[in-house]
PDB file of N, CA and C in Angstrom:
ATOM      1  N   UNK A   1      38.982 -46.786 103.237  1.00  0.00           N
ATOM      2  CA  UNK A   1      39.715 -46.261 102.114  1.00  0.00           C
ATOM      3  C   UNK A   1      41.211 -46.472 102.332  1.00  0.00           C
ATOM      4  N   UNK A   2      41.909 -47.715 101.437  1.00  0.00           N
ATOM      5  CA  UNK A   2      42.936 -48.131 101.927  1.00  0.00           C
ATOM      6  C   UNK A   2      43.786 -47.603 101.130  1.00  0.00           C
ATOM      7  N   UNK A   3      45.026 -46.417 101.074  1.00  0.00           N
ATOM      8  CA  UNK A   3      45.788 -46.133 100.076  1.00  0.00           C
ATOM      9  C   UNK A   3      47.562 -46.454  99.939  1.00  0.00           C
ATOM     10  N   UNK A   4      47.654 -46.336  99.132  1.00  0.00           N
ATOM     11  CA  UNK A   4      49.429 -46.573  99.352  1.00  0.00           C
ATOM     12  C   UNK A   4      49.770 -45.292  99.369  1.00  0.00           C
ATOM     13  N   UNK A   5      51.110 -44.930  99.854  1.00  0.00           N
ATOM     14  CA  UNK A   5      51.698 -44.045  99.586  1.00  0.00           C
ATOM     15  C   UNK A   5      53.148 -44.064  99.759  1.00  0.00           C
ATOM     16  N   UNK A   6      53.284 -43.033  98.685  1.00  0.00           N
ATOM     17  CA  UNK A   6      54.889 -42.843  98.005  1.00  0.00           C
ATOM     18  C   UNK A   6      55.292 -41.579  98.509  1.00  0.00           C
ATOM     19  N   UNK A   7      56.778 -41.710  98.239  1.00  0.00           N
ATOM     20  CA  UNK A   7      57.145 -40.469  98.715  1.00  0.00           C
ATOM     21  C   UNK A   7      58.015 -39.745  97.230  1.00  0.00           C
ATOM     22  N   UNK A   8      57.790 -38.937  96.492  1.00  0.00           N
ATOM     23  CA  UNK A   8      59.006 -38.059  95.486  1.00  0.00           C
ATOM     24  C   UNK A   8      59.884 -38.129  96.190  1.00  0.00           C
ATOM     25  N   UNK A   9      60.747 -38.333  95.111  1.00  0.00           N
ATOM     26  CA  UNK A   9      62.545 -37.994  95.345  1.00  0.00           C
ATOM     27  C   UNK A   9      62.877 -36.856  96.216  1.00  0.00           C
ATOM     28  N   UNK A  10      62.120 -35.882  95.712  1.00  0.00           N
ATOM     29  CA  UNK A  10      62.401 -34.628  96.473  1.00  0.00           C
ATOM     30  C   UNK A  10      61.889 -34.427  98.445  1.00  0.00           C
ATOM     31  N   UNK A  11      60.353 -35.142  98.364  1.00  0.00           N
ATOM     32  CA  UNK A  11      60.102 -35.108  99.764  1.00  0.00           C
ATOM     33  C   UNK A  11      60.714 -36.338 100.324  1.00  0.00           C
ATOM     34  N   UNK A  12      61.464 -37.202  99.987  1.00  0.00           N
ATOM     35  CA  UNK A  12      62.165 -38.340 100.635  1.00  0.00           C
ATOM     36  C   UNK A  12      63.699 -37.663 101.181  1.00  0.00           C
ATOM     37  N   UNK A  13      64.314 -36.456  99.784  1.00  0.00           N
ATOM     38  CA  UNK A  13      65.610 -36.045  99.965  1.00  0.00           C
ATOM     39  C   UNK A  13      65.394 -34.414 101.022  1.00  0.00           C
ATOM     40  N   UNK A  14      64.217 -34.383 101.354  1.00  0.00           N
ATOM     41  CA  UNK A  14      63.646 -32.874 101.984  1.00  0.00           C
ATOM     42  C   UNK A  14      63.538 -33.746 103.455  1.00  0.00           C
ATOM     43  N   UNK A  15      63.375 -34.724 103.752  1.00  0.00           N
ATOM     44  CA  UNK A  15      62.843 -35.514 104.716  1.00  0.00           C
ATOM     45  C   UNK A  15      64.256 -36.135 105.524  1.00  0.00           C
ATOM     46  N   UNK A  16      65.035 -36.506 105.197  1.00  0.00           N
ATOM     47  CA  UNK A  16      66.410 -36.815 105.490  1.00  0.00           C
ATOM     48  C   UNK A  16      66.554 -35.430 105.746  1.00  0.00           C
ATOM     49  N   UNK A  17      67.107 -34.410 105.370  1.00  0.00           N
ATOM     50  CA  UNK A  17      67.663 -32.992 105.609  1.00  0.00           C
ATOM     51  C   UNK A  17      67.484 -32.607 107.066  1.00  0.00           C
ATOM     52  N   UNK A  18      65.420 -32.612 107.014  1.00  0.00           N
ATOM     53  CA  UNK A  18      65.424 -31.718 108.304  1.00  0.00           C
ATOM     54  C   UNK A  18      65.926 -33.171 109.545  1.00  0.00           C
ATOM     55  N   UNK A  19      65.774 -34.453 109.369  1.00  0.00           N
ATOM     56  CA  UNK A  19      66.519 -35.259 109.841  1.00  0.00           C
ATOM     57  C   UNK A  19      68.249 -34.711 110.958  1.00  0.00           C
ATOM     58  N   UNK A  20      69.048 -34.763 109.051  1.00  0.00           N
ATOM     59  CA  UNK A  20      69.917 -34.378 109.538  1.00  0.00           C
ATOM     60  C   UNK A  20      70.253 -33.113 110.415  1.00  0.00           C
ATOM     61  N   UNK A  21      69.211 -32.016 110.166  1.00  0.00           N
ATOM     62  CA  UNK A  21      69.307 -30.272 110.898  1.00  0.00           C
ATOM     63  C   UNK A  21      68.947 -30.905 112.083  1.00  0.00           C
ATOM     64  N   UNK A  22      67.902 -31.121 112.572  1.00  0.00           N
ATOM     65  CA  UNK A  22      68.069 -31.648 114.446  1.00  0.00           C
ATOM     66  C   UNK A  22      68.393 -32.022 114.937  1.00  0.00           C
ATOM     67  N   UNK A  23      69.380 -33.012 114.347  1.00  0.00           N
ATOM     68  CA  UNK A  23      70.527 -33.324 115.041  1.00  0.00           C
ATOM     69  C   UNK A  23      71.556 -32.785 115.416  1.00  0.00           C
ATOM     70  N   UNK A  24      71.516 -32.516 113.662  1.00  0.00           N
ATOM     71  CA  UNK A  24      73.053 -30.819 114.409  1.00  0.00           C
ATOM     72  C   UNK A  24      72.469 -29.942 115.341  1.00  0.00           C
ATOM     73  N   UNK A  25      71.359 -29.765 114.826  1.00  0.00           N
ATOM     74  CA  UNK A  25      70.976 -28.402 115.958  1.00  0.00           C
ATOM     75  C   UNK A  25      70.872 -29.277 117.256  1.00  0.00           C
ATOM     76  N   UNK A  26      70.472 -30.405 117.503  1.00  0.00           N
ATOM     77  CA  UNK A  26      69.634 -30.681 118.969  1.00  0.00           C
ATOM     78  C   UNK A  26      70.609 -32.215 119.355  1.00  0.00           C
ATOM     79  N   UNK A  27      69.770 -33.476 118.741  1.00  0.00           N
ATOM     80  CA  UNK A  27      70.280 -34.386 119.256  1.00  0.00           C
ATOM     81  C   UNK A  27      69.322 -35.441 118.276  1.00  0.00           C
ATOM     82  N   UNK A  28      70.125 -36.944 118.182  1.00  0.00           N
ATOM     83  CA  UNK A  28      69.411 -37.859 117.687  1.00  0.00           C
ATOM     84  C   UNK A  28      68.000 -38.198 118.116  1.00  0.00           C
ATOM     85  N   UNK A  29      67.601 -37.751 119.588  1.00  0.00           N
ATOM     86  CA  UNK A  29      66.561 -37.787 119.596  1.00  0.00           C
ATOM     87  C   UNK A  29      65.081 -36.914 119.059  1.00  0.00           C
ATOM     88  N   UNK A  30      65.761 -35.546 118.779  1.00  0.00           N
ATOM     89  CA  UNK A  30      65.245 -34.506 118.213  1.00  0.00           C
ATOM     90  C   UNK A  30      65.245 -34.944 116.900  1.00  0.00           C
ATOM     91  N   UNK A  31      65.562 -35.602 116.035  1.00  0.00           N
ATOM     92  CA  UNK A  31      66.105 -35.822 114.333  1.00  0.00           C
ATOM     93  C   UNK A  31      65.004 -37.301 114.534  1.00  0.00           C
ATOM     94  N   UNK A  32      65.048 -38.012 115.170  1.00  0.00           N
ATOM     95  CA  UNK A  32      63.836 -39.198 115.530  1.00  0.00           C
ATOM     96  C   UNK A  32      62.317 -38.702 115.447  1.00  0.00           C
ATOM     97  N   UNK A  33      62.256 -37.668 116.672  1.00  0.00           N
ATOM     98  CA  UNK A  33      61.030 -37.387 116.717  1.00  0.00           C
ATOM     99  C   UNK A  33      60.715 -36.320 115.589  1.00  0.00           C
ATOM    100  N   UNK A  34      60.719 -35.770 114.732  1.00  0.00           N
ATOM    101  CA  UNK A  34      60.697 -34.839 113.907  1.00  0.00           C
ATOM    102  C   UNK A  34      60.072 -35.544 112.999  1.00  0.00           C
ATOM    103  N   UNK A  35      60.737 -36.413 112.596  1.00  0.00           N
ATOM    104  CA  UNK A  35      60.863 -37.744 111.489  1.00  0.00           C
ATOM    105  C   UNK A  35      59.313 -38.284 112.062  1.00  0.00           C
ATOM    106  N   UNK A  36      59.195 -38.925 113.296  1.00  0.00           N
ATOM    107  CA  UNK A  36      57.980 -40.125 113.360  1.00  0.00           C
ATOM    108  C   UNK A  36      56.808 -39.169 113.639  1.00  0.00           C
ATOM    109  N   UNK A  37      57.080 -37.685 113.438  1.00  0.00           N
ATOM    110  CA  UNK A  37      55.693 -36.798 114.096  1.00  0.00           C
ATOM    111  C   UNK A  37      55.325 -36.584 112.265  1.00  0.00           C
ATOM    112  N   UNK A  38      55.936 -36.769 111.704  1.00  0.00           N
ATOM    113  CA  UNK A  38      55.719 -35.983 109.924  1.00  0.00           C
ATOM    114  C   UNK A  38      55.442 -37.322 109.866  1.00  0.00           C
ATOM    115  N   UNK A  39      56.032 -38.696 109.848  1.00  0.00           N
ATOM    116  CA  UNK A  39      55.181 -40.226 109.130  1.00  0.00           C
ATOM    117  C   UNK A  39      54.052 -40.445 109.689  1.00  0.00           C
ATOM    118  N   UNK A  40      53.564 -40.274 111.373  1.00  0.00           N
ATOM    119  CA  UNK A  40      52.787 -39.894 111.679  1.00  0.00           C
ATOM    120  C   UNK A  40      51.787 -39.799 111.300  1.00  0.00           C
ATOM    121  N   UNK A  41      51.646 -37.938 111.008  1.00  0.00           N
ATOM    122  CA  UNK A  41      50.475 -37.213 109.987  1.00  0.00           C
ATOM    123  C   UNK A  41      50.629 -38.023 108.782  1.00  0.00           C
ATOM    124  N   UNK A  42      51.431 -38.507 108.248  1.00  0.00           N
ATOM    125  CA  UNK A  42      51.183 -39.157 106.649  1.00  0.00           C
ATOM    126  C   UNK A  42      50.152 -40.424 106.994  1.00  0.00           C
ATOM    127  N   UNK A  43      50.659 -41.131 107.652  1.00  0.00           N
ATOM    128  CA  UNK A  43      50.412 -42.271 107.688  1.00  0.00           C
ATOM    129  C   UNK A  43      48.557 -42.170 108.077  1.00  0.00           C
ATOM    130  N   UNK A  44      47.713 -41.049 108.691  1.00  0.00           N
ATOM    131  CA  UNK A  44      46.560 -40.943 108.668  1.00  0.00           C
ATOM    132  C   UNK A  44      46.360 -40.686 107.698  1.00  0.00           C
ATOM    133  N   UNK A  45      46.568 -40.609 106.538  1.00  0.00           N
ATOM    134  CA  UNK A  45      46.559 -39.962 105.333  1.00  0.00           C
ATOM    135  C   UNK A  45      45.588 -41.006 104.629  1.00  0.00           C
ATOM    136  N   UNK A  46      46.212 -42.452 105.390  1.00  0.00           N
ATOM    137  CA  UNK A  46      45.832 -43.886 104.435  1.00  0.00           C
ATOM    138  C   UNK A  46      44.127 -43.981 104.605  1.00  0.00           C
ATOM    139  N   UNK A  47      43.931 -43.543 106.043  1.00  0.00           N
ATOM    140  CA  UNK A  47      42.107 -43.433 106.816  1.00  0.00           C
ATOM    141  C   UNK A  47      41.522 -42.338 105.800  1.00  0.00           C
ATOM    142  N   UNK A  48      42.327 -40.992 105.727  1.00  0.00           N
ATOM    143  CA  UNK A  48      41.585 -40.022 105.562  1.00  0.00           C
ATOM    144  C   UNK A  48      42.023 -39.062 104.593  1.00  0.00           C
ATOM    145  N   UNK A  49      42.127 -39.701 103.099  1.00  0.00           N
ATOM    146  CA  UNK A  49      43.442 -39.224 102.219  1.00  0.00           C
ATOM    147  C   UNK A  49      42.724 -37.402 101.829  1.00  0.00           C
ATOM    148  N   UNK A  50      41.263 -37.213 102.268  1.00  0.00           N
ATOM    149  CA  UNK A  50      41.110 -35.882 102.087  1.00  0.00           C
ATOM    150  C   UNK A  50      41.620 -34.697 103.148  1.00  0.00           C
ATOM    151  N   UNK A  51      42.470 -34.633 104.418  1.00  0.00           N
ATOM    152  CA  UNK A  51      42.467 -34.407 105.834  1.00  0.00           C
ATOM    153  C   UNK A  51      43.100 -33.187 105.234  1.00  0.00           C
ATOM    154  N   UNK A  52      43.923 -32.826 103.979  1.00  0.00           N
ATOM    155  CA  UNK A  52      44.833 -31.683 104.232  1.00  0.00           C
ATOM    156  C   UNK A  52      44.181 -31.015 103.261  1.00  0.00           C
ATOM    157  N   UNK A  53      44.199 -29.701 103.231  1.00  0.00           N
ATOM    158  CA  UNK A  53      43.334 -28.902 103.005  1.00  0.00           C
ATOM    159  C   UNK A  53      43.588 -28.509 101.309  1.00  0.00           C
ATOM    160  N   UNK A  54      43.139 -28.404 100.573  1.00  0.00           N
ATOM    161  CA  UNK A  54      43.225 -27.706  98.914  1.00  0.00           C
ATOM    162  C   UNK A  54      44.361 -26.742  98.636  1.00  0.00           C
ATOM    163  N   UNK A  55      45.034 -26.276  98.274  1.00  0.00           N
ATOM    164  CA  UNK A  55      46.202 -25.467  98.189  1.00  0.00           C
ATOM    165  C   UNK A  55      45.590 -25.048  96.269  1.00  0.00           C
ATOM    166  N   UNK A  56      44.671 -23.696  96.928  1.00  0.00           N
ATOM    167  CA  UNK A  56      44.247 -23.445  95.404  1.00  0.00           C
ATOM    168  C   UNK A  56      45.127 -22.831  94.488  1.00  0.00           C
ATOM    169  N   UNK A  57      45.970 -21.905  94.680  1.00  0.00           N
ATOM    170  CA  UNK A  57      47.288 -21.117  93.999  1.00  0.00           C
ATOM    171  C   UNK A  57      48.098 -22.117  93.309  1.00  0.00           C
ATOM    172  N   UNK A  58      47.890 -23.479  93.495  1.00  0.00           N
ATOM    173  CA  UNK A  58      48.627 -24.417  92.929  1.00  0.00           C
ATOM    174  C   UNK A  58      47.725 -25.589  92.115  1.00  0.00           C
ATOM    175  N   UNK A  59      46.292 -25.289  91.922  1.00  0.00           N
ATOM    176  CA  UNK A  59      45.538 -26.668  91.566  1.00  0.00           C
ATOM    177  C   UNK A  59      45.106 -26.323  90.136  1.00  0.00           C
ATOM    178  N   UNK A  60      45.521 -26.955  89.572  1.00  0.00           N
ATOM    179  CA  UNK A  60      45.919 -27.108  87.953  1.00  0.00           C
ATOM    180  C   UNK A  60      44.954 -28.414  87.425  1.00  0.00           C
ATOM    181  N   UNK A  61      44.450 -28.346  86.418  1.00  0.00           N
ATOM    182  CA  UNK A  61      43.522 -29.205  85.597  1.00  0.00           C
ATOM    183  C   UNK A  61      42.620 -30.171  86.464  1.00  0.00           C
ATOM    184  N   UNK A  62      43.678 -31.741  86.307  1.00  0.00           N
ATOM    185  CA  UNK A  62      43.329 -32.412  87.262  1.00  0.00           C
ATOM    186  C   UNK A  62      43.906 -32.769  88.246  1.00  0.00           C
ATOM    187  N   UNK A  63      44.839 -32.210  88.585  1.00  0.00           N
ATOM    188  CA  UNK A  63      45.939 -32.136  89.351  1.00  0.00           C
ATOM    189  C   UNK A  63      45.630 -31.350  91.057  1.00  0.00           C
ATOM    190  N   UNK A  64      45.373 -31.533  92.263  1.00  0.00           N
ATOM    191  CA  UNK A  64      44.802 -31.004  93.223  1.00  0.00           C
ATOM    192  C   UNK A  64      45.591 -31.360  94.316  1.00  0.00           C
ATOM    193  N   UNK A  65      46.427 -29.930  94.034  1.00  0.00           N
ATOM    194  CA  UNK A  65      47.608 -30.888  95.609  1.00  0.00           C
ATOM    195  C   UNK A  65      46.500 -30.266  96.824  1.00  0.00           C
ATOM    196  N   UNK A  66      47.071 -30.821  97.933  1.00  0.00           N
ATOM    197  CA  UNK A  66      46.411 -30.458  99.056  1.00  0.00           C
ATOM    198  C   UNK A  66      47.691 -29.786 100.302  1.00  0.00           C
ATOM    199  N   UNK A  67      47.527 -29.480 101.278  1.00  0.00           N
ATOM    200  CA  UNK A  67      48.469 -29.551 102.144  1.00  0.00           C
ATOM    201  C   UNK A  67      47.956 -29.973 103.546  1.00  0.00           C
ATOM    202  N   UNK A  68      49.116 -30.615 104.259  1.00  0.00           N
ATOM    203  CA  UNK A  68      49.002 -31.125 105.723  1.00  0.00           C
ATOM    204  C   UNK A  68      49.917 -30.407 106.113  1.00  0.00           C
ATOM    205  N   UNK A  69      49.640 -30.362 107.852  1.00  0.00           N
ATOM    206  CA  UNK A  69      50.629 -29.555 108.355  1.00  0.00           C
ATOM    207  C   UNK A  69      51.023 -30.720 109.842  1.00  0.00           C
ATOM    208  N   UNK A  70      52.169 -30.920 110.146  1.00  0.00           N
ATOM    209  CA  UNK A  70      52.792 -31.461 110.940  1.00  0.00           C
ATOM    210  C   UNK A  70      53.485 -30.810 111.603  1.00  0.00           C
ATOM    211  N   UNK A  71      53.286 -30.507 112.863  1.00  0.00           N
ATOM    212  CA  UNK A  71      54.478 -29.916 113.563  1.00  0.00           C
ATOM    213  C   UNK A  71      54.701 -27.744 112.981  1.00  0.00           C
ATOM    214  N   UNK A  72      55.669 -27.774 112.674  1.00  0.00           N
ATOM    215  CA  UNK A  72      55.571 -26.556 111.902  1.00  0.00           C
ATOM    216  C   UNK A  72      56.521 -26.944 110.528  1.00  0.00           C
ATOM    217  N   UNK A  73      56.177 -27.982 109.684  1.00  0.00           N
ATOM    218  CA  UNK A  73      56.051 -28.384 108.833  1.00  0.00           C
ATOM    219  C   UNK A  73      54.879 -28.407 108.000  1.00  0.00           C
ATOM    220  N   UNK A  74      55.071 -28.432 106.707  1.00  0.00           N
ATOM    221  CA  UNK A  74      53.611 -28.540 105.469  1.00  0.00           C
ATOM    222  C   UNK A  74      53.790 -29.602 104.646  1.00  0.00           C
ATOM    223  N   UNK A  75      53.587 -30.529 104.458  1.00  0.00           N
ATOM    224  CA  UNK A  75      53.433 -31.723 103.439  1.00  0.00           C
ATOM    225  C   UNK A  75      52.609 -31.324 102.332  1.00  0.00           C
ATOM    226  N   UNK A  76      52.666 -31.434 101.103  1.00  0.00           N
ATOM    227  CA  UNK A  76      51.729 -31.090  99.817  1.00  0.00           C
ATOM    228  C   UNK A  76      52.119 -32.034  99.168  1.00  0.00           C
ATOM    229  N   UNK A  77      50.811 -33.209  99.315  1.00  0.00           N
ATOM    230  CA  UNK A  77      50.321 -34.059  98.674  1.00  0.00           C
ATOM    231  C   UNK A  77      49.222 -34.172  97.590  1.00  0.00           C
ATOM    232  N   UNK A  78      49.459 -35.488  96.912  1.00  0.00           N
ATOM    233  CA  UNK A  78      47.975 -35.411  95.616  1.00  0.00           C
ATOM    234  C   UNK A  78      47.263 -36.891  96.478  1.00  0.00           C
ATOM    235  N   UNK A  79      45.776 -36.833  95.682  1.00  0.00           N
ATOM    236  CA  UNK A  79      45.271 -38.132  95.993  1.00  0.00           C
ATOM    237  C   UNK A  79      45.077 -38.687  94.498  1.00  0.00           C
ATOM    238  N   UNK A  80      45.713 -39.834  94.046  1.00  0.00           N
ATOM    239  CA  UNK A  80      45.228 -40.384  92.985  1.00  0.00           C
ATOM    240  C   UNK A  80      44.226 -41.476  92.840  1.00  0.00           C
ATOM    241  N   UNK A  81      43.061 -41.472  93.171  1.00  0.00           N
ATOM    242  CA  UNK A  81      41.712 -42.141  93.309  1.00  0.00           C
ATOM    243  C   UNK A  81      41.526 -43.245  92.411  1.00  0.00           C
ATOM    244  N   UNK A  82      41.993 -43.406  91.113  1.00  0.00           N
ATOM    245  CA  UNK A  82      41.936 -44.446  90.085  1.00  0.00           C
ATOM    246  C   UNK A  82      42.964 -45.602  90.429  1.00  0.00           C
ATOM    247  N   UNK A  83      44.268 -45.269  91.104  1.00  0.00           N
ATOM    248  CA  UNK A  83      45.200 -46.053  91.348  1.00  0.00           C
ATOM    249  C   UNK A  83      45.247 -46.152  92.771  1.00  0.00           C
ATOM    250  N   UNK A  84      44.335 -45.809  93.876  1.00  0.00           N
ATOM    251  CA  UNK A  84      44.520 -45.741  95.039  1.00  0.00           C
ATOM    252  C   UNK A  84      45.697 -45.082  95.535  1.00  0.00           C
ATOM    253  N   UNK A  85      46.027 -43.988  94.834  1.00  0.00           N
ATOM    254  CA  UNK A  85      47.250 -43.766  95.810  1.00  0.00           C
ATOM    255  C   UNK A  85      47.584 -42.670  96.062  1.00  0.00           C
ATOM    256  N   UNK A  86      48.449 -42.157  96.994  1.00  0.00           N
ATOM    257  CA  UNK A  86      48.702 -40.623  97.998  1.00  0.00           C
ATOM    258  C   UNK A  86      50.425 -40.775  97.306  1.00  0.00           C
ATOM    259  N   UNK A  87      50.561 -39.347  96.989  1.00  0.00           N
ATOM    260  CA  UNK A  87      51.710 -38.856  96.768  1.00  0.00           C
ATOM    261  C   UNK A  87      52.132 -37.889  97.433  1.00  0.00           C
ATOM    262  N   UNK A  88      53.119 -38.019  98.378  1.00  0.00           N
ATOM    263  CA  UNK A  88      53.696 -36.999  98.738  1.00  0.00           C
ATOM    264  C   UNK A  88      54.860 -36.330  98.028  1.00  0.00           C
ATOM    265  N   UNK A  89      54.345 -35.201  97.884  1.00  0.00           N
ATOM    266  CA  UNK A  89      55.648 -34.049  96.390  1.00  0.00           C
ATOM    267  C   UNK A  89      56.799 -33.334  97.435  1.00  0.00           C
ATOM    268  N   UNK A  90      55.784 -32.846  98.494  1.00  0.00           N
ATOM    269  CA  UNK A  90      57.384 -31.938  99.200  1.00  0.00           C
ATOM    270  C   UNK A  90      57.062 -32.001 100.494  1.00  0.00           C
ATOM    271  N   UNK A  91      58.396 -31.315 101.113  1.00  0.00           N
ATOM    272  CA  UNK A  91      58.356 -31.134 102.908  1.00  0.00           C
ATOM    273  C   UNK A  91      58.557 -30.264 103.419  1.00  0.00           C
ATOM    274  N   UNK A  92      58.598 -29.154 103.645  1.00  0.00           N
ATOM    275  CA  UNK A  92      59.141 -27.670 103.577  1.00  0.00           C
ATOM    276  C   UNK A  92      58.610 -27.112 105.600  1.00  0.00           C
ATOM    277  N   UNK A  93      59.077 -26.551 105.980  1.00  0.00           N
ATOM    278  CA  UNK A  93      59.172 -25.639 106.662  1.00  0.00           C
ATOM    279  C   UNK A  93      58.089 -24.314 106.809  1.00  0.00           C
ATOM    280  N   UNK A  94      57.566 -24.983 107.310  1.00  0.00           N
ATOM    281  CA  UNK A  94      56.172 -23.446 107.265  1.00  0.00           C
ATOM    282  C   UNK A  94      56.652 -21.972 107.985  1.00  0.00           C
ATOM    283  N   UNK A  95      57.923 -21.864 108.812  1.00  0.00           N
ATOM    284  CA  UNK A  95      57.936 -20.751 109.470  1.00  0.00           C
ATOM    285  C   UNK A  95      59.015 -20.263 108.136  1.00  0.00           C
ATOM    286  N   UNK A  96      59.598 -20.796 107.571  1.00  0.00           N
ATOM    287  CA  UNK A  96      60.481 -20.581 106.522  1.00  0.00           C
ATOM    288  C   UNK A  96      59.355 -19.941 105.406  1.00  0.00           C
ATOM    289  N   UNK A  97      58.639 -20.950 104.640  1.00  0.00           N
ATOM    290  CA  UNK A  97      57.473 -20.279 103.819  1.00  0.00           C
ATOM    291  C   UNK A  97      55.892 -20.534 104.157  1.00  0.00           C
ATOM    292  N   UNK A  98      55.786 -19.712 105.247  1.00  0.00           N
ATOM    293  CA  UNK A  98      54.520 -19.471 105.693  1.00  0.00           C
ATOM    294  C   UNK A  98      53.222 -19.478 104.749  1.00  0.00           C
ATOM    295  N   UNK A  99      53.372 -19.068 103.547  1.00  0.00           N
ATOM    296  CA  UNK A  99      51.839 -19.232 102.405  1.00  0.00           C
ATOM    297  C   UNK A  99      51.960 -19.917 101.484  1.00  0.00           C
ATOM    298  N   UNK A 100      51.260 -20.582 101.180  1.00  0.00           N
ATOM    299  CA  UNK A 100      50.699 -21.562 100.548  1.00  0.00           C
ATOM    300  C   UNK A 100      49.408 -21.830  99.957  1.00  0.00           C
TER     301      UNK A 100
END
């Protein structure tokens, strides 16, 4: 199951951020690894686009985000099955907003 995937404006401009925070907070190498541990988890996404779990408080018609968790990060993605493809919508911070 071979999929593409995109990233929203928003999880591309959420994705740079925590980038830039580990660096300030830590070091370029901290802002590296942060980054390749979240593309990482995406990038299994392409094998196994069902891996992150249903996020029901949010699943609307046909619309079924899911969430992954990386690190202490949450990714909430869709799978679009007709067009082959994985969308990633956001990037957020799980110790920040823990439920989902």
């Amino acid at each position: 199951m071979i999929h593409k995937i995109i990233w929203s404006a928003m999880a591309e401009s959420q994705l740079e951020q925590l980038y830039e925070q580990h660096i300030k907070r830590s070091s370029l190498k901290a802002g590296k690894k942060v980054v390749s541990q979240i593309i990482g988890e995406v990038n299994m996404l392409i094998e196994e686009p069902y891996l992150g779990t249903v996020v029901e408080p949010l699943k609307r018609d046909k619309i079924v985000y899911r969430k992954l968790t990386a690190n202490q990060y949450n990714l909430l993605y869709t799978v679009d099955e007709t067009k082959d493809l994985i969308k990633i919508a956001t990037v957020f911070n799980s110790r920040r907003y823990p439920v989902i």
